[in-house]
Protein backbone atom coordinates (compact mmCIF):
# COMPACT_ATOMS: atom_id res chain seq x y z
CA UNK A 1 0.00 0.00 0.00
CA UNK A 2 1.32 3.47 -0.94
CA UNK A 3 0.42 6.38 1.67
CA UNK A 4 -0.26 9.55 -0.01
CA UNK A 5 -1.18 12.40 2.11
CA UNK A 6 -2.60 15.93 1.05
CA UNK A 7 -4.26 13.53 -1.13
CA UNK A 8 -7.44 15.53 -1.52
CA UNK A 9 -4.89 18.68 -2.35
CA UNK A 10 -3.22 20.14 -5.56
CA UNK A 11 -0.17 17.75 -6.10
CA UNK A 12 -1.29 14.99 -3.76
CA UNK A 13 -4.54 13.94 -6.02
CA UNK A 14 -2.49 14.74 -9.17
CA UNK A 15 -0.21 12.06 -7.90
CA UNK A 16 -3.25 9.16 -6.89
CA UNK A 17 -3.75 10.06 -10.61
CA UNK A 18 -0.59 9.21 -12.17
CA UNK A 19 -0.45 5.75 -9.57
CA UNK A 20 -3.89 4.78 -10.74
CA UNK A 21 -2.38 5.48 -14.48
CA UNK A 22 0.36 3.02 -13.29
CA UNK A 23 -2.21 0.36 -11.89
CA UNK A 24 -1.84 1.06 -8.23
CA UNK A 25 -5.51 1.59 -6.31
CA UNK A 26 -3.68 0.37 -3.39
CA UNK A 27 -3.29 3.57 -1.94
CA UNK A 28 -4.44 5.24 1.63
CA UNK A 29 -5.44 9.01 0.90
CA UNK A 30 -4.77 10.94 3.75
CA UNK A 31 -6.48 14.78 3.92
CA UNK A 32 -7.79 17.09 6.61
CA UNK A 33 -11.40 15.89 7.17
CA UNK A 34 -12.68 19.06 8.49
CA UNK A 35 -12.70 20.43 4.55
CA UNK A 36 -14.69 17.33 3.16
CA UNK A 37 -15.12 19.88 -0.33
CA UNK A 38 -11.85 18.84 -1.28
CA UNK A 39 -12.45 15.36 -1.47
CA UNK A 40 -13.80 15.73 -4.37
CA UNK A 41 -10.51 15.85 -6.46
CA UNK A 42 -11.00 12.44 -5.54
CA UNK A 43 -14.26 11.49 -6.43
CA UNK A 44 -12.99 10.19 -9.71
CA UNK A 45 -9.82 8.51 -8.39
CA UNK A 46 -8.99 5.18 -6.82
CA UNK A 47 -7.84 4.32 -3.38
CA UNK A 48 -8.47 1.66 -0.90
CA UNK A 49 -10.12 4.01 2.14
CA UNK A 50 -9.65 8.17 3.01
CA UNK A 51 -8.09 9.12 6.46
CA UNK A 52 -8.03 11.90 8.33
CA UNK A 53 -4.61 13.60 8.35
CA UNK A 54 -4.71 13.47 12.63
CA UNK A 55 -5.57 9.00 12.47
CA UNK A 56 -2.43 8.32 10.46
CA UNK A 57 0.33 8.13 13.28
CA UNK A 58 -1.79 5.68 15.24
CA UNK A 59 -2.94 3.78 12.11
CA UNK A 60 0.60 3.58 11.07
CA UNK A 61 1.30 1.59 14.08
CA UNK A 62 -0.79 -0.72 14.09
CA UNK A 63 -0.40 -1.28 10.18
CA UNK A 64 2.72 -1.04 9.07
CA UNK A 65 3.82 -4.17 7.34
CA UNK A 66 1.04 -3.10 5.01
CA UNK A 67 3.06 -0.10 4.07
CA UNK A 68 5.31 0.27 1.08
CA UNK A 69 5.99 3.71 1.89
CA UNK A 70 4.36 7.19 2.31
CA UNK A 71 4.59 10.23 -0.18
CA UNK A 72 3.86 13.16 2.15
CA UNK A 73 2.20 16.00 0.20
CA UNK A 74 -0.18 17.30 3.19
CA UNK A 75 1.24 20.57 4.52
CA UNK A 76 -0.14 24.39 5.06
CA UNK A 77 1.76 26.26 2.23
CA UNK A 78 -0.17 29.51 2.76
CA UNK A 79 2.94 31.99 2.50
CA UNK A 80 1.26 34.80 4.77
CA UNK A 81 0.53 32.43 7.23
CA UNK A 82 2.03 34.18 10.57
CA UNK A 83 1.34 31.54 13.40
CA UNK A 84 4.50 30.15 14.03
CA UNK A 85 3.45 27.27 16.26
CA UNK A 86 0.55 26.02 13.79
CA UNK A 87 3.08 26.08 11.00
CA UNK A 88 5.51 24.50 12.95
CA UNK A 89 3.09 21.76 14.12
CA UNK A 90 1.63 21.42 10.97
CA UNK A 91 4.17 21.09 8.87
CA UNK A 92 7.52 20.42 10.93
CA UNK A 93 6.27 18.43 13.75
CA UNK A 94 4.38 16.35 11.74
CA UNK A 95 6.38 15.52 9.01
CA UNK A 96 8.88 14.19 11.69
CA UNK A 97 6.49 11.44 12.85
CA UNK A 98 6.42 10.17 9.33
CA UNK A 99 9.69 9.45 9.10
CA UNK A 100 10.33 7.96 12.29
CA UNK A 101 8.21 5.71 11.11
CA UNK A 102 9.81 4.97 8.17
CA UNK A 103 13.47 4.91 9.50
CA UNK A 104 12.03 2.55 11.98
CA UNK A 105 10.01 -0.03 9.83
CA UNK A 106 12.80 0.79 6.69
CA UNK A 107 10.14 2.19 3.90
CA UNK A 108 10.14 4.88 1.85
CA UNK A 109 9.47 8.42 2.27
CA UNK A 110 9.27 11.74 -0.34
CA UNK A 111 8.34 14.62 1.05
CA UNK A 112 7.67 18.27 0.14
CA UNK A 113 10.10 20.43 0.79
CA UNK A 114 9.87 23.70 -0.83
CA UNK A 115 11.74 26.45 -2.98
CA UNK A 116 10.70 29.13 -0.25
CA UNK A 117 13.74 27.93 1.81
CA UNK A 118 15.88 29.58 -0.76
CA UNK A 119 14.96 33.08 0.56
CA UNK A 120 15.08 36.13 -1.59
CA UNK A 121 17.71 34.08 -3.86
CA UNK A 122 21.00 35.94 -3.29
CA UNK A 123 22.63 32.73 -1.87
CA UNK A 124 21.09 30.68 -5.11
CA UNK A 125 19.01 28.05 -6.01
CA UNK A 126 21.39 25.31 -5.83
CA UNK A 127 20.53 22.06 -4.00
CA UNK A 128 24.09 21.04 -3.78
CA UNK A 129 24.71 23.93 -1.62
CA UNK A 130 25.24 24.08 1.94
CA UNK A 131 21.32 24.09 3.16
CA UNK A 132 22.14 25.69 6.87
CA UNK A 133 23.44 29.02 5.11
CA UNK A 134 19.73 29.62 3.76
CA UNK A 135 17.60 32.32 5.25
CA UNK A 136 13.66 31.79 4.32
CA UNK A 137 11.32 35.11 4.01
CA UNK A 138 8.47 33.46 5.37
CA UNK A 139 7.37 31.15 7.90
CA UNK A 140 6.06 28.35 5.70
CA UNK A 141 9.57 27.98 4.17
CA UNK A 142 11.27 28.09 7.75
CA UNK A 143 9.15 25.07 8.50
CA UNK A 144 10.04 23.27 5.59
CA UNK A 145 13.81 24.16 6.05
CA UNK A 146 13.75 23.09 9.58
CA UNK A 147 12.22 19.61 8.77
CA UNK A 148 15.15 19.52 5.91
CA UNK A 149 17.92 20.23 7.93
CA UNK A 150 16.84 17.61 10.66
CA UNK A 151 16.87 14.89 7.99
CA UNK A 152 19.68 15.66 7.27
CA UNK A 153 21.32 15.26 10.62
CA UNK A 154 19.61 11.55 10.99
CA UNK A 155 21.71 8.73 11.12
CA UNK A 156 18.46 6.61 10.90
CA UNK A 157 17.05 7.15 7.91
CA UNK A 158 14.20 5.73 5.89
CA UNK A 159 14.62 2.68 3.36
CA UNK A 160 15.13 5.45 0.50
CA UNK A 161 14.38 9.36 1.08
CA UNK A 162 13.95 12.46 -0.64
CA UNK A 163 13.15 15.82 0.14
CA UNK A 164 12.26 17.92 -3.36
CA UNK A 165 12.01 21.24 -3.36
CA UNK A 166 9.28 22.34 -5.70
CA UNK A 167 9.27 25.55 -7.56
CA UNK A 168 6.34 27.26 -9.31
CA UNK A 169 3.84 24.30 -10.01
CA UNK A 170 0.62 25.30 -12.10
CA UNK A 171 -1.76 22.59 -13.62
CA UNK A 172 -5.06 20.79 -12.28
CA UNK A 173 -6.80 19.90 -9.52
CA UNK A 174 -4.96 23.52 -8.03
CA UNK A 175 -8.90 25.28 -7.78
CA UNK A 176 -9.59 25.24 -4.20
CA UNK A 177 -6.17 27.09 -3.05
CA UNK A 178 -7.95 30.30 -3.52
CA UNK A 179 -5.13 33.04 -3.66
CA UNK A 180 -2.58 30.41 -3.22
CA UNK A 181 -3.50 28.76 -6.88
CA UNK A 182 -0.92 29.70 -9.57
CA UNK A 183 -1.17 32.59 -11.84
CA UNK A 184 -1.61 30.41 -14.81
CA UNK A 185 -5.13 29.36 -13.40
CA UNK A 186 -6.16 33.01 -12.21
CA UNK A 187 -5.32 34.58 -15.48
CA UNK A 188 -7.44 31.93 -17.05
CA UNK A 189 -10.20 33.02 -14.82
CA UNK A 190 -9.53 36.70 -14.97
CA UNK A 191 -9.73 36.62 -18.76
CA UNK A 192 -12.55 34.81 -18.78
CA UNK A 193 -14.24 37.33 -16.64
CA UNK A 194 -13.13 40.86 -17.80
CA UNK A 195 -10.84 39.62 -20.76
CA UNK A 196 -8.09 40.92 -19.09
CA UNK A 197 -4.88 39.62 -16.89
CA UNK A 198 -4.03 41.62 -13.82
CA UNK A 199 0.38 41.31 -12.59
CA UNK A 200 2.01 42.60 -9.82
CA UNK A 201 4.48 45.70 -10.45
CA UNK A 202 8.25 45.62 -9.57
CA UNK A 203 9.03 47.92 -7.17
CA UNK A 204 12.53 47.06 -7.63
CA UNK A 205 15.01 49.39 -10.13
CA UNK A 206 16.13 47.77 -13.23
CA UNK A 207 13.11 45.18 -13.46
CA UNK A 208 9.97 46.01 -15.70
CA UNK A 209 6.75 45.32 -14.38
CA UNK A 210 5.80 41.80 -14.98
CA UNK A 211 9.97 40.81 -15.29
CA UNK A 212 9.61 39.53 -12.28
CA UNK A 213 10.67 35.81 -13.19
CA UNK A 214 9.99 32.06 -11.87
CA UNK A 215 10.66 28.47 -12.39
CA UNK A 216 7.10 27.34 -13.33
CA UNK A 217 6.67 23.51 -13.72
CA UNK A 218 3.80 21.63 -14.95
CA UNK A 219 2.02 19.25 -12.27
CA UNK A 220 3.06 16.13 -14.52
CA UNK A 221 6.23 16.26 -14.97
CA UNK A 222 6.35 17.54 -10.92
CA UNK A 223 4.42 14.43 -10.38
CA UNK A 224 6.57 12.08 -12.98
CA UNK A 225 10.07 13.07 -10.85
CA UNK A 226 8.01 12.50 -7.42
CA UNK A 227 7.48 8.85 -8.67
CA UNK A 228 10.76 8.70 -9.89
CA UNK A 229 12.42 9.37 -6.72
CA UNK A 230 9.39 6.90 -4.91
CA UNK A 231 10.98 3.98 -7.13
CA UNK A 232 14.31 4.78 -7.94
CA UNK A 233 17.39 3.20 -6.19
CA UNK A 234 17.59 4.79 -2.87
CA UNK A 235 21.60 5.00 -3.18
CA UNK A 236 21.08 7.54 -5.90
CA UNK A 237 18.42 9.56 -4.33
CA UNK A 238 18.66 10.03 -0.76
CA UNK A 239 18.68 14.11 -0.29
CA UNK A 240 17.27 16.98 -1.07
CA UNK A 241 16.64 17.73 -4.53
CA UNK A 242 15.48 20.74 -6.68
CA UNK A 243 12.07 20.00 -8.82
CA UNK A 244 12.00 22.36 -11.75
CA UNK A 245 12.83 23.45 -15.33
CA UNK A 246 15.58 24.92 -14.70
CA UNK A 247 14.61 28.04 -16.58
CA UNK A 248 13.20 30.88 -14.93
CA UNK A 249 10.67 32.74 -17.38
CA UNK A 250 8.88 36.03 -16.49
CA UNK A 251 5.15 36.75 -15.52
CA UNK A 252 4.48 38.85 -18.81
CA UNK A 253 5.94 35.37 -20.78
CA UNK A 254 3.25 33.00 -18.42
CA UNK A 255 0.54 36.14 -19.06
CA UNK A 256 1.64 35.83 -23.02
CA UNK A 257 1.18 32.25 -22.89
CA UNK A 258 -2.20 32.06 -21.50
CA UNK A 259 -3.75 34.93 -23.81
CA UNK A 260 -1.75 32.91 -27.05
CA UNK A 261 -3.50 29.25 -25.73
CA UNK A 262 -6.48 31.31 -25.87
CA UNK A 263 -6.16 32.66 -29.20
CA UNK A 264 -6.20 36.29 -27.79
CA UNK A 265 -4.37 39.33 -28.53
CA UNK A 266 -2.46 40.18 -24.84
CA UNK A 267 -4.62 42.97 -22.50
CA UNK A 268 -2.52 43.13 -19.37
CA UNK A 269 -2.95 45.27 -16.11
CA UNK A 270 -0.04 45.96 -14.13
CA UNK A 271 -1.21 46.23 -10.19
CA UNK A 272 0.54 47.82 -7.24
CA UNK A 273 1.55 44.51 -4.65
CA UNK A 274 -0.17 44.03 -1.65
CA UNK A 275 1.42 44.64 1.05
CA UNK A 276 1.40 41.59 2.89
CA UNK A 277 3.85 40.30 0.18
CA UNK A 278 6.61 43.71 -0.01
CA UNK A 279 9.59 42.57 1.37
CA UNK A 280 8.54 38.55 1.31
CA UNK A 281 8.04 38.16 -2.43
CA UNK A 282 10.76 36.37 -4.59
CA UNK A 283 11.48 38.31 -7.77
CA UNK A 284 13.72 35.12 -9.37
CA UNK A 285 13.75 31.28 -8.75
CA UNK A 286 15.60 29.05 -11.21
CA UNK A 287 16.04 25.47 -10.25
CA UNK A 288 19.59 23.83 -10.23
CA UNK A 289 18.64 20.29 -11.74
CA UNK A 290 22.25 18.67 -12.34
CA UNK A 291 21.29 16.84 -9.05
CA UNK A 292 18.15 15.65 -10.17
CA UNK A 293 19.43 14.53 -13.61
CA UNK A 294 21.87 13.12 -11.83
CA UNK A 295 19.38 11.08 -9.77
CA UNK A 296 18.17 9.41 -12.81
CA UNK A 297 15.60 11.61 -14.15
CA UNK A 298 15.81 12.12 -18.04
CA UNK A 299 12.21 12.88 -18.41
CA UNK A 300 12.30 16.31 -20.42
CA UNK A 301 10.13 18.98 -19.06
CA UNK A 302 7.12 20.54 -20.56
CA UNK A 303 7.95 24.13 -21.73
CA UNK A 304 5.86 26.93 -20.34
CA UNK A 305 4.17 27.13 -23.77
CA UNK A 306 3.44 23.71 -24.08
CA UNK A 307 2.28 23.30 -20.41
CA UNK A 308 0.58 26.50 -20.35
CA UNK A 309 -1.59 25.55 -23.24
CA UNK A 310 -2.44 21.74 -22.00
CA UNK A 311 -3.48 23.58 -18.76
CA UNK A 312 -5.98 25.66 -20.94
CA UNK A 313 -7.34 22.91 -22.40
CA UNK A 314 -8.15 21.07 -19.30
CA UNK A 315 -9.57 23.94 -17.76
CA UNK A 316 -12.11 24.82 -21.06
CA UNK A 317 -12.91 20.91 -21.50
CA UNK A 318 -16.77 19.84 -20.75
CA UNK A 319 -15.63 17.54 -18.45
CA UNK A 320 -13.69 20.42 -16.14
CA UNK A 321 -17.27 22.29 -16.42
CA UNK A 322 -19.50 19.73 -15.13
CA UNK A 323 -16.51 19.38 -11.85
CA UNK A 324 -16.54 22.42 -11.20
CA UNK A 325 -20.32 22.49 -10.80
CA UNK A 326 -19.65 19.67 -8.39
CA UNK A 327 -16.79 22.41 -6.57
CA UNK A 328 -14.11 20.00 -8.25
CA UNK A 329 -11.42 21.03 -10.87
């Protein structure tokens, strides 16, 4: 049995997806129960039974040679989150008990780590690099750099481990993050409803509005190197690892991209930040992926074109319509 958890979430049901594309229905989805609407990225999936995210530690116990490993999605990523104890609970704490369980019982573990640990980006995006010299701007990546740096310091580790840092992930099943969803799906939405697309200005000299510039990956080929490091060798993969293109591209290129999947001449809006974000908002993330090439992984990566425009296609099929009646994507 594989353990997925933030199953009912962005990446997590993307992932029971791609299994159940593999033949695997053997899986435990693990969510928060408390926000049953989510389920329903689910509702055309297969897995064995749901869980709330609080059972697992005491079902792991008493199940565990049922186990093949867990792939541990589930975490707050709201970046303006400022309650350091939740975050720290919820996403720290947690994600310790996991692998104590699977350094104890020897299966394997992936888990989210995240491209907020890299800060503002003056020390780099390299995941090769010395991981204690990295300051975060928020708490959500201070809670996933803690949780990497004490996996790093275990001499007890899991059967095989990996903790990937994902960058800029757009594609389906993202509707219910709300202002957390990637731009790709609210400039969809924003043309749709005023034919426009609205971008944050720089307030930094020397970069246009709209230059600011990220690592945007698709959810599939995100999800493809998560399996990849689930099966792979676990002498070749135990780390942390950079998931992305390795090419940053700006916000006016994604904004371009959308209104040219669309068939539309470009209308964009340039907006002043909110506030909330001055100071904690990255203005350039590029993956280093030699390490994750280097893992094994020779699956090429979707540009932001191509992904872009497959995005756009799910979101204006029939079959996206008649989910998101049902408050699915």
């Amino acid at each position: 049995m594989i353990i997925v958890t933030g199953a009912a979430g962005f990446i997590g049901s993307n992932i029971i997806a791609a299994l159940n594309e593999r033949g695997r229905g053997d899986i435990l989805a693990v969510d928060n129960a408390e926000i049953p609407a989510e389920t329903l990225h689910l509702h055309a999936l297969k897995v064995q039974s749901f869980l709330a995210r609080p059972d697992l530690p005491a079902w792991l116990e008493k199940n565990a040679r049922a186990v093949d490993g867990i792939i541990h999605m589930g975490a707050c990523s709201d970046t303006t989150q400022s309650d350091r104890a939740f975050m720290l609970s919820n996403n720290t704490d947690y994600t310790r008990k996991l692998w104590d369980f699977c350094a104890h019982h020897q299966k394997r573990f992936v888990y989210a780590s995240s491209a907020a640990t890299y800060g503002d980006g003056s020390l780099g995006y390299d995941d090769a690099a010395d991981p204690k010299r990295l300051k975060p701007l928020n708490l959500y990546g201070e809670s996933k750099q803690l949780f990497d740096l004490f996996a790093l310091e275990q001499k007890q580790t899991p059967l095989g481990w990996a903790g990937l840092k994902f960058f800029n992930v757009y594609g389906p099943r993202e509707n219910h993050k709300g202002r957390m969803a990637s731009v790709a799906f609210h400039s969809f939405n924003q043309i749709r409803e005023t034919g426009k697309v609205r971008l944050f200005k720089s307030d930094r000299p020397g970069i246009p509005d709209g230059g600011q510039q990220r690592d945007f990956i698709y959810v599939n080929d995100c999800v493809a190197a998560i399996l990849h490091f689930f099966n792979a060798p676990p002498e070749r993969t135990a780390g942390l690892f950079n998931v992305g293109t390795g090419k940053a591209r700006s916000f006016a290129d994604l904004g371009q991209a959308v209104f040219d999947a669309l068939k539309l001449e470009p209308n964009i809006e340039y907006i002043e930040m909110p506030a909330d974000l001055k100071g904690k908002y990255q203005y350039f993330t590029q993956a280093s992926v030699e390490k994750l090439r280097a893992s094994g992984f020779t699956q090429p990566f979707h540009t932001l074109e191509a992904g872009v425009a497959d995005y756009l296609q799910h979101l204006n099929s029939p079959q996206r319509r008649r989910d998101a009646e049902n408050g699915a994507d």
